[in-house]
C-alpha atoms as a PDB file:
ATOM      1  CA  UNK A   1     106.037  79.366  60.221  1.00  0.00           C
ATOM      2  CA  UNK A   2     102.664  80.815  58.059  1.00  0.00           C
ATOM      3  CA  UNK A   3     102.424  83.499  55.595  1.00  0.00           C
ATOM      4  CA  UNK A   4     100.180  85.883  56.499  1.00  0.00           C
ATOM      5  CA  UNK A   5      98.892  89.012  54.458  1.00  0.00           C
ATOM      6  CA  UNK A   6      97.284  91.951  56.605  1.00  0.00           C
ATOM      7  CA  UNK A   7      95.223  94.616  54.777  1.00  0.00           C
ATOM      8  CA  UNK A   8      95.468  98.054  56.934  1.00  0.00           C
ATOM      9  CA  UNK A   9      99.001  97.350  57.759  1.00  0.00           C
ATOM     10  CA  UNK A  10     100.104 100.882  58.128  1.00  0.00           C
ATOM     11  CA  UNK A  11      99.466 102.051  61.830  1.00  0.00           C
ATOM     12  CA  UNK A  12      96.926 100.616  64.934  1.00  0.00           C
ATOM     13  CA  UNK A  13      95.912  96.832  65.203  1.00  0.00           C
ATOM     14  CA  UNK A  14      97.026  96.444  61.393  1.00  0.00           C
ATOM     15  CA  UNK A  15     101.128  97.658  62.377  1.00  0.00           C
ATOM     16  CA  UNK A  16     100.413  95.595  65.647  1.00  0.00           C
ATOM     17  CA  UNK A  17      99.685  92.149  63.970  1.00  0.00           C
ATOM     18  CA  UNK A  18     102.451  92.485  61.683  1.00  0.00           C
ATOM     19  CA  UNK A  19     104.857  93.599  64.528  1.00  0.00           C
ATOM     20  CA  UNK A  20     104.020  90.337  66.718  1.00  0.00           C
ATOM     21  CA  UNK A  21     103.654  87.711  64.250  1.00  0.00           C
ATOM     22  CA  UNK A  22     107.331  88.893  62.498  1.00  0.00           C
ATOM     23  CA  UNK A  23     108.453  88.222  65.986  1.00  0.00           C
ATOM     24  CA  UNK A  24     107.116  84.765  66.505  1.00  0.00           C
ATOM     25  CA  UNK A  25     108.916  84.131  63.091  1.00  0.00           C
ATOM     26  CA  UNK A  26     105.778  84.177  60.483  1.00  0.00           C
ATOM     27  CA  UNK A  27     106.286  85.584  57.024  1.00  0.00           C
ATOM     28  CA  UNK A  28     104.136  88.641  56.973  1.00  0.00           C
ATOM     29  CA  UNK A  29     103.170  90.489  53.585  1.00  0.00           C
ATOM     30  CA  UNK A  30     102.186  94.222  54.841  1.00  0.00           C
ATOM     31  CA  UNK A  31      98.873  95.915  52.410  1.00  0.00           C
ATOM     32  CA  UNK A  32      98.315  99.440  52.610  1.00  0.00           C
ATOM     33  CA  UNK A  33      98.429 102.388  50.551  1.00  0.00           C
ATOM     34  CA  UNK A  34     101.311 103.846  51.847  1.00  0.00           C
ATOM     35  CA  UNK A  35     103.861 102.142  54.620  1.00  0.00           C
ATOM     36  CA  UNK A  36     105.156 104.606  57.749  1.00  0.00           C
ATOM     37  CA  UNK A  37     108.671 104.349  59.009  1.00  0.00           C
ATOM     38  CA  UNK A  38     107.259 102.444  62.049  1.00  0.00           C
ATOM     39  CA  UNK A  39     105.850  99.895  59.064  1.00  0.00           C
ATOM     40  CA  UNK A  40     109.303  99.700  57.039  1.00  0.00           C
ATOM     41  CA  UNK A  41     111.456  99.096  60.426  1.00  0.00           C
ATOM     42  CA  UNK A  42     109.576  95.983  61.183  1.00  0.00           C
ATOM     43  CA  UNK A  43     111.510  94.592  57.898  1.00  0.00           C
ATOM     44  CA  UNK A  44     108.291  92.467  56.251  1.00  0.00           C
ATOM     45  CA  UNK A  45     107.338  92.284  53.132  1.00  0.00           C
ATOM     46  CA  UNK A  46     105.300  95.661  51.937  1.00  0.00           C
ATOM     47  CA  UNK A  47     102.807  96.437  49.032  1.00  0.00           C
ATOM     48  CA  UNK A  48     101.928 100.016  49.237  1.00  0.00           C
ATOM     49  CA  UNK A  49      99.824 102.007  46.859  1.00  0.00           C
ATOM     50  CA  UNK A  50      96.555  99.399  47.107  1.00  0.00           C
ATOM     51  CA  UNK A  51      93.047 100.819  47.342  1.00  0.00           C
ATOM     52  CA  UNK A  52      91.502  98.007  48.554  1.00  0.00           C
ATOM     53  CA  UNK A  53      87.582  99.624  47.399  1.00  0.00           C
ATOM     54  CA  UNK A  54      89.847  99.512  43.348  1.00  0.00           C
ATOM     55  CA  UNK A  55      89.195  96.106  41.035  1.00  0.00           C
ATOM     56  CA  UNK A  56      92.583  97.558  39.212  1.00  0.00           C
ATOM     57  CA  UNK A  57      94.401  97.633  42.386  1.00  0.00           C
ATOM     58  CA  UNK A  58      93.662  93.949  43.928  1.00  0.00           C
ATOM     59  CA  UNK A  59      94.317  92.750  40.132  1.00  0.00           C
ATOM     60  CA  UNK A  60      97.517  94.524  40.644  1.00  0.00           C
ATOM     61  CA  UNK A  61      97.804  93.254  43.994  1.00  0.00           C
ATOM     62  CA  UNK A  62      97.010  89.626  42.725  1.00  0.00           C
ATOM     63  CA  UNK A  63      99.533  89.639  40.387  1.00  0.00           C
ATOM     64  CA  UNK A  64     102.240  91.275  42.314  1.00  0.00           C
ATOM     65  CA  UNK A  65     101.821  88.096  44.597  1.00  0.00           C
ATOM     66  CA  UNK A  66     102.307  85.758  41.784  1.00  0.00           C
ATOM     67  CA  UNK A  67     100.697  82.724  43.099  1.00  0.00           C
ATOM     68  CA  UNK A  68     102.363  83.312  46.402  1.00  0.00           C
ATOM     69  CA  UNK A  69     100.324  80.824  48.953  1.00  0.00           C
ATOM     70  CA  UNK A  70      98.805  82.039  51.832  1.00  0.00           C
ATOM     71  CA  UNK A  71      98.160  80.343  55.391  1.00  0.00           C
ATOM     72  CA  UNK A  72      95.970  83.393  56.801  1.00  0.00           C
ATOM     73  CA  UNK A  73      94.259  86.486  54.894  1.00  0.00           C
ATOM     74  CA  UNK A  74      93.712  89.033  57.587  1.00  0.00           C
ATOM     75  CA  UNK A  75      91.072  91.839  56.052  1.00  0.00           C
ATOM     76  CA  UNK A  76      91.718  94.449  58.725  1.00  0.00           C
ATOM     77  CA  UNK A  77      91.557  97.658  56.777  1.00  0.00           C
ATOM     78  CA  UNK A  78      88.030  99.879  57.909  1.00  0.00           C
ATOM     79  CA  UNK A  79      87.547 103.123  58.189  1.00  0.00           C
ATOM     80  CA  UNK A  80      84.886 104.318  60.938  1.00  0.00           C
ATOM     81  CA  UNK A  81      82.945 107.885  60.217  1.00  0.00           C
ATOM     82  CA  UNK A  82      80.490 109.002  63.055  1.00  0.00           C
ATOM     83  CA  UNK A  83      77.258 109.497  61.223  1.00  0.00           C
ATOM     84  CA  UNK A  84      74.002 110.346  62.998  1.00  0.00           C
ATOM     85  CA  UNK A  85      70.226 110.496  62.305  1.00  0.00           C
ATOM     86  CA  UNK A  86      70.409 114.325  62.134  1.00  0.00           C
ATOM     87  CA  UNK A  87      73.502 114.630  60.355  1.00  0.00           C
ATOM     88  CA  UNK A  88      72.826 111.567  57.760  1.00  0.00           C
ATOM     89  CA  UNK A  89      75.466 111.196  55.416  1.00  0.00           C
ATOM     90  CA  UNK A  90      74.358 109.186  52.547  1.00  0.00           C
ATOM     91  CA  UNK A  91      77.843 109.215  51.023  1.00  0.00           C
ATOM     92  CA  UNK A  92      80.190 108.555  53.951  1.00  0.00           C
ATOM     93  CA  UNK A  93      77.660 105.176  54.894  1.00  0.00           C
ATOM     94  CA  UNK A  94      78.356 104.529  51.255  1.00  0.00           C
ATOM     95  CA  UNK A  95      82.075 105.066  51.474  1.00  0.00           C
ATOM     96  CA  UNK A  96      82.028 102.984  54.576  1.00  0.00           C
ATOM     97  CA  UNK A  97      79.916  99.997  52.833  1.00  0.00           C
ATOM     98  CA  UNK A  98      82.756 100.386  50.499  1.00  0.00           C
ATOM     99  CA  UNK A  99      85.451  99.850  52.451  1.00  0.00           C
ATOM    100  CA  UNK A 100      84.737  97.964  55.528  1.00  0.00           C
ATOM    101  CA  UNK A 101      81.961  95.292  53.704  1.00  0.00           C
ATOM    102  CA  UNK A 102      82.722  95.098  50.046  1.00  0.00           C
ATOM    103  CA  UNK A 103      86.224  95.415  49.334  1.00  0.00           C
ATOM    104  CA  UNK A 104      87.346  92.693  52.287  1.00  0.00           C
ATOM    105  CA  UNK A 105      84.622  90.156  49.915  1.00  0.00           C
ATOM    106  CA  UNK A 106      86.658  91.590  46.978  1.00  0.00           C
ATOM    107  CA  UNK A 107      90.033  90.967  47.686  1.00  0.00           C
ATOM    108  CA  UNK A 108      89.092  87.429  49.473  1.00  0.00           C
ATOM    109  CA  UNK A 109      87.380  86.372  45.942  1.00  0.00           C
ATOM    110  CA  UNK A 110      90.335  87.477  44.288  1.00  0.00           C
ATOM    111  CA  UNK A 111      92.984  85.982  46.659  1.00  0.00           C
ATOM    112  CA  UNK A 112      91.261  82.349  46.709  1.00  0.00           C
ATOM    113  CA  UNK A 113      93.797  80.727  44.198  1.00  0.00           C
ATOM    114  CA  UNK A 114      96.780  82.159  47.068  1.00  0.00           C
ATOM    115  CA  UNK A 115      94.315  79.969  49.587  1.00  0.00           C
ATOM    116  CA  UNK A 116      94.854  76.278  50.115  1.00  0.00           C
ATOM    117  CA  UNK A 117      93.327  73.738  52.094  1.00  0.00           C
ATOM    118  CA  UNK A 118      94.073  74.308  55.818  1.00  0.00           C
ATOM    119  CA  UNK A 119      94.213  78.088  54.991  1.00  0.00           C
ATOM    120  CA  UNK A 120      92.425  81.295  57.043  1.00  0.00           C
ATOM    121  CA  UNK A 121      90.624  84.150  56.538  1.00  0.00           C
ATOM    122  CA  UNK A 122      89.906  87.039  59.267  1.00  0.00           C
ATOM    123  CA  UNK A 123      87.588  89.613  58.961  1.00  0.00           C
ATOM    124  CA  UNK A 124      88.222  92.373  61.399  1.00  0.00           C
ATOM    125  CA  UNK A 125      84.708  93.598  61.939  1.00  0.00           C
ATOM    126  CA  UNK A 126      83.452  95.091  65.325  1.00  0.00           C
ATOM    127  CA  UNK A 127      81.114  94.777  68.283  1.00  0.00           C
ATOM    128  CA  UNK A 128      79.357  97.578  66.998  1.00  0.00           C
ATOM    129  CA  UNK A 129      77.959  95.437  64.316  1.00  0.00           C
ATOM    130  CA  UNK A 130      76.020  93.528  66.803  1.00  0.00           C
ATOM    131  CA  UNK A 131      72.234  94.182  66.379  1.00  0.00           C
ATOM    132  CA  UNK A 132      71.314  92.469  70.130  1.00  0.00           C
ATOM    133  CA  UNK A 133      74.491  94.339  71.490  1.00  0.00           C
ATOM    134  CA  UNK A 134      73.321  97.784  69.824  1.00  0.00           C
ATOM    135  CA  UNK A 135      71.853  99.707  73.380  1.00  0.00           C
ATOM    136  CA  UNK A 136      73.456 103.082  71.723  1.00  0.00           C
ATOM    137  CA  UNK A 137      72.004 103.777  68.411  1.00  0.00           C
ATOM    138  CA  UNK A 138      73.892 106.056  66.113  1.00  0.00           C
ATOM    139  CA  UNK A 139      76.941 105.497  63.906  1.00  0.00           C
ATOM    140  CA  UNK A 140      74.798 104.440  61.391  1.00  0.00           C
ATOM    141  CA  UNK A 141      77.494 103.831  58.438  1.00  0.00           C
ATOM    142  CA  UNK A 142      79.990 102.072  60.583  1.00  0.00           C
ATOM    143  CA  UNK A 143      77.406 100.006  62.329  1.00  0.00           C
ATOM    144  CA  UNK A 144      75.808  98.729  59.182  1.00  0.00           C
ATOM    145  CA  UNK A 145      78.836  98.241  57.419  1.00  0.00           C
ATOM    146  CA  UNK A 146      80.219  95.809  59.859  1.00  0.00           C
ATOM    147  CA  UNK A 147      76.396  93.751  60.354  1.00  0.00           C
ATOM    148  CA  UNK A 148      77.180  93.214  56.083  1.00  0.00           C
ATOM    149  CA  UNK A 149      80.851  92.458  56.737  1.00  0.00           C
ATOM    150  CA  UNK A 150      79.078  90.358  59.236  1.00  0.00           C
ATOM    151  CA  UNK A 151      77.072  88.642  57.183  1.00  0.00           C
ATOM    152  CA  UNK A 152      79.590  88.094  54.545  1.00  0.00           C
ATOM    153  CA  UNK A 153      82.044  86.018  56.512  1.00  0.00           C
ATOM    154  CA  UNK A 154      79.384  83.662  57.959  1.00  0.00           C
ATOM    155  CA  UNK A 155      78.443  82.995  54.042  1.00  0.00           C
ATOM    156  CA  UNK A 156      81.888  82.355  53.453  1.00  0.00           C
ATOM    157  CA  UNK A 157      82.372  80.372  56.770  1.00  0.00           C
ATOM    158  CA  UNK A 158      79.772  77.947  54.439  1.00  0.00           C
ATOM    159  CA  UNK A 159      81.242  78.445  51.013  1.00  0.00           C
ATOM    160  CA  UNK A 160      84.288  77.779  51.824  1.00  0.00           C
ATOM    161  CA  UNK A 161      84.336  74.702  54.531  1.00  0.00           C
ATOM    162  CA  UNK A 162      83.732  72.241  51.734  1.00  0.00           C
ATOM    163  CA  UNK A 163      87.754  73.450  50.638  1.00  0.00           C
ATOM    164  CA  UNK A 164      88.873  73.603  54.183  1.00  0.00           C
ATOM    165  CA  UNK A 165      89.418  76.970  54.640  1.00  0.00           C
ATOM    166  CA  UNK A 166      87.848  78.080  57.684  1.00  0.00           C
ATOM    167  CA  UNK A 167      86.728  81.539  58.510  1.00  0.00           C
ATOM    168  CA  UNK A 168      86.973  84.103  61.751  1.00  0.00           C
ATOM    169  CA  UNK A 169      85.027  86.997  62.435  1.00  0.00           C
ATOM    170  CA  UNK A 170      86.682  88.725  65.079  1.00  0.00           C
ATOM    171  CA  UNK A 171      86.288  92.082  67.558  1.00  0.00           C
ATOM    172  CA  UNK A 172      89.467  93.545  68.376  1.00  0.00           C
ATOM    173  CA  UNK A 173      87.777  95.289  71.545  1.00  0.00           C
ATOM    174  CA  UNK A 174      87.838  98.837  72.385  1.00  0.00           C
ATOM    175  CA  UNK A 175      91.093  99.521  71.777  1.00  0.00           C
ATOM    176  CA  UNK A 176      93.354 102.563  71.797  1.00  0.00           C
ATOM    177  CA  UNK A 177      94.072 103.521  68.241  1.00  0.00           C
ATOM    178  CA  UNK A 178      93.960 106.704  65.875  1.00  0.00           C
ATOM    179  CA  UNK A 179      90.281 105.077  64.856  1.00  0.00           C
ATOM    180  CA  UNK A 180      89.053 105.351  68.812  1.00  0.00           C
ATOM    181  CA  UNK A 181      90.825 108.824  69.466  1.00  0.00           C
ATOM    182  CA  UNK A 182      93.614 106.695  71.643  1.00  0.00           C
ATOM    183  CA  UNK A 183      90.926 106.284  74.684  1.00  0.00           C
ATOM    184  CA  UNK A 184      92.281 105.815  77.392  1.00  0.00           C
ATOM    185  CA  UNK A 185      89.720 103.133  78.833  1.00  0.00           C
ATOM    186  CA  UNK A 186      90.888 100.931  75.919  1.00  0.00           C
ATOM    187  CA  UNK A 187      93.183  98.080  75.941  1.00  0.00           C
ATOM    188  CA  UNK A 188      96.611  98.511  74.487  1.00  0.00           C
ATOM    189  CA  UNK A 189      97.239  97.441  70.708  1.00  0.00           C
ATOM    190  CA  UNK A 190      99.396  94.743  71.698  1.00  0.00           C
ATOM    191  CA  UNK A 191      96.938  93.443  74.183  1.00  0.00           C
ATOM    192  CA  UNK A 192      94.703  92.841  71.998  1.00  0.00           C
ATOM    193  CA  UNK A 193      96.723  91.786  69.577  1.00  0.00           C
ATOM    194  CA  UNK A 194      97.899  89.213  71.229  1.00  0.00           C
ATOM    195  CA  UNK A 195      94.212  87.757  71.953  1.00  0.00           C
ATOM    196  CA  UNK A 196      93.334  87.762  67.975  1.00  0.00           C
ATOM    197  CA  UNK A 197      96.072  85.593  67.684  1.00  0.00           C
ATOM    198  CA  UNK A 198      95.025  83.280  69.818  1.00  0.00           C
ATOM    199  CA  UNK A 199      91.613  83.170  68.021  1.00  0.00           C
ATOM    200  CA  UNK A 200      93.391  82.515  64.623  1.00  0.00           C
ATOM    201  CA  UNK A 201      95.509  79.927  65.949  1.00  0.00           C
ATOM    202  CA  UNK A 202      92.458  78.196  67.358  1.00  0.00           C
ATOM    203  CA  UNK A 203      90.136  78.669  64.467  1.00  0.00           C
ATOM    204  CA  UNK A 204      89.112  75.428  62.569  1.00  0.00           C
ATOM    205  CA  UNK A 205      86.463  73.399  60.244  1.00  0.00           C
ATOM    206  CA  UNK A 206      84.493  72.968  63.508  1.00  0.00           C
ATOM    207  CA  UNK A 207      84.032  76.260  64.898  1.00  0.00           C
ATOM    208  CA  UNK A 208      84.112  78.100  61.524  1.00  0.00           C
ATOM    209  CA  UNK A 209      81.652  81.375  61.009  1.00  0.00           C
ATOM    210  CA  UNK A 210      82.384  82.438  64.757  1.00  0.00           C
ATOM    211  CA  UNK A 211      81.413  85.793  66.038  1.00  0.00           C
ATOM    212  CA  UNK A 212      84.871  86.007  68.470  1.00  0.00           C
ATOM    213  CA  UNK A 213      86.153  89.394  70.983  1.00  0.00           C
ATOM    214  CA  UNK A 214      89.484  89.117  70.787  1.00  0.00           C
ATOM    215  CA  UNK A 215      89.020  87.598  74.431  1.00  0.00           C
ATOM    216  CA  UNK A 216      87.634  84.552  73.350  1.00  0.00           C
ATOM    217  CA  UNK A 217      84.137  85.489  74.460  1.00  0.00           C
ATOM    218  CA  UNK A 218      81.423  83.986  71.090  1.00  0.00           C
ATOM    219  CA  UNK A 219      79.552  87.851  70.414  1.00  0.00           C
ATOM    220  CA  UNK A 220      75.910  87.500  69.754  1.00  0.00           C
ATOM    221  CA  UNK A 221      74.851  89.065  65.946  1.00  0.00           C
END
């Protein structure tokens, strides 16, 4: 049995990881800003009222934990605002550097003394921070968001190997959550799910700093 801590635990991929590793018997400590019924049912332990882009918060956060050690940090809170060349939104790319690049660095800086040797940390980012996979254009906040978020776990990947902590950059696929309108040519949360915990269960020191779909499929950056 691991302790796990999930940022965006509230609803989608977030609710889902919490729902199936509480079932295989892991110790789960839900983040969000405020927990749903759905959330408080699955009986794990909740910490509501974190903005994850707030220093006070993850201090708060921190010491709420008190030292509590953690086996895998899963940064899976993101927001995703459509935001095109002729409706450029300087502030919502902003808001979405904020919350989908920085504050996963922030609270993984902060939660290091938690981390031990043999711990994990997951960053949730997305195919649509590939640069070779881009064919689309557009969605210029959420794309570039995720390239940094990117960018930041392969530097950890580095950082952190020396301590044996090893680091995942996963894709969840296209899947059908609030964030993709519930599409219905998405896979299910559970399905994929259930394929990002495979990937955490087979990350490692030796294939560290991987680009992973929740298939198993490497991604190209």
């Amino acid at each position: 049995m691991g302790t796990y801590l999930i940022t965006g635990a509230n609803r989608g991929i977030g609710l889902e990881y919490c729902r199936q590793l509480k079932q295989r018997g892991d110790h789960v400590i839900a983040v969000c800003r405020k927990a749903a019924l759905e959330l408080k049912e699955l009986d794990v332990s909740i910490e509501t009222d974190i903005d994850l882009t707030s220093d006070t918060d993850v201090k708060r956060l921190v010491k709420k934990l008190d030292g509590q050690k953690l086996d895998v940090l899963i940064n899976n809170a993101g927001i995703l605002e459509r935001v095109s060349l002729d409706k450029l939104d300087i502030n919502s790319i902003r808001q979405q550097f904020e919350v989908n690049a920085l504050a996963p660095l922030r609270l993984t800086q902060a939660l290091l003394p938690n981390l031990r040797p043999g711990s994990k940390i997951i960053l949730m980012t997305s195919r649509m921070g590939s640069i070779d996979d881009n064919t689309n254009g557009g969605s210029y906040g959420y794309r570039m968001s995720k390239v940094a978020l990117s960018m930041a776990g392969k530097s950890l990947s580095i950082d952190l190997k020396p301590k044996n902590i090893a680091v995942a950059i996963l894709h969840p696929g296209f899947v059908q959550t609030r964030m993709t309108n519930f599409t219905p040519n998405g896979i299910t949360p559970e399905q994929s799910v259930k394929g990002l915990i495979a990937r955490i269960d087979q990350l490692n020191l030796e294939n560290t700093g991987t680009f992973w779909h929740s298939n198993g499929e490497v991604l190209p950056w």
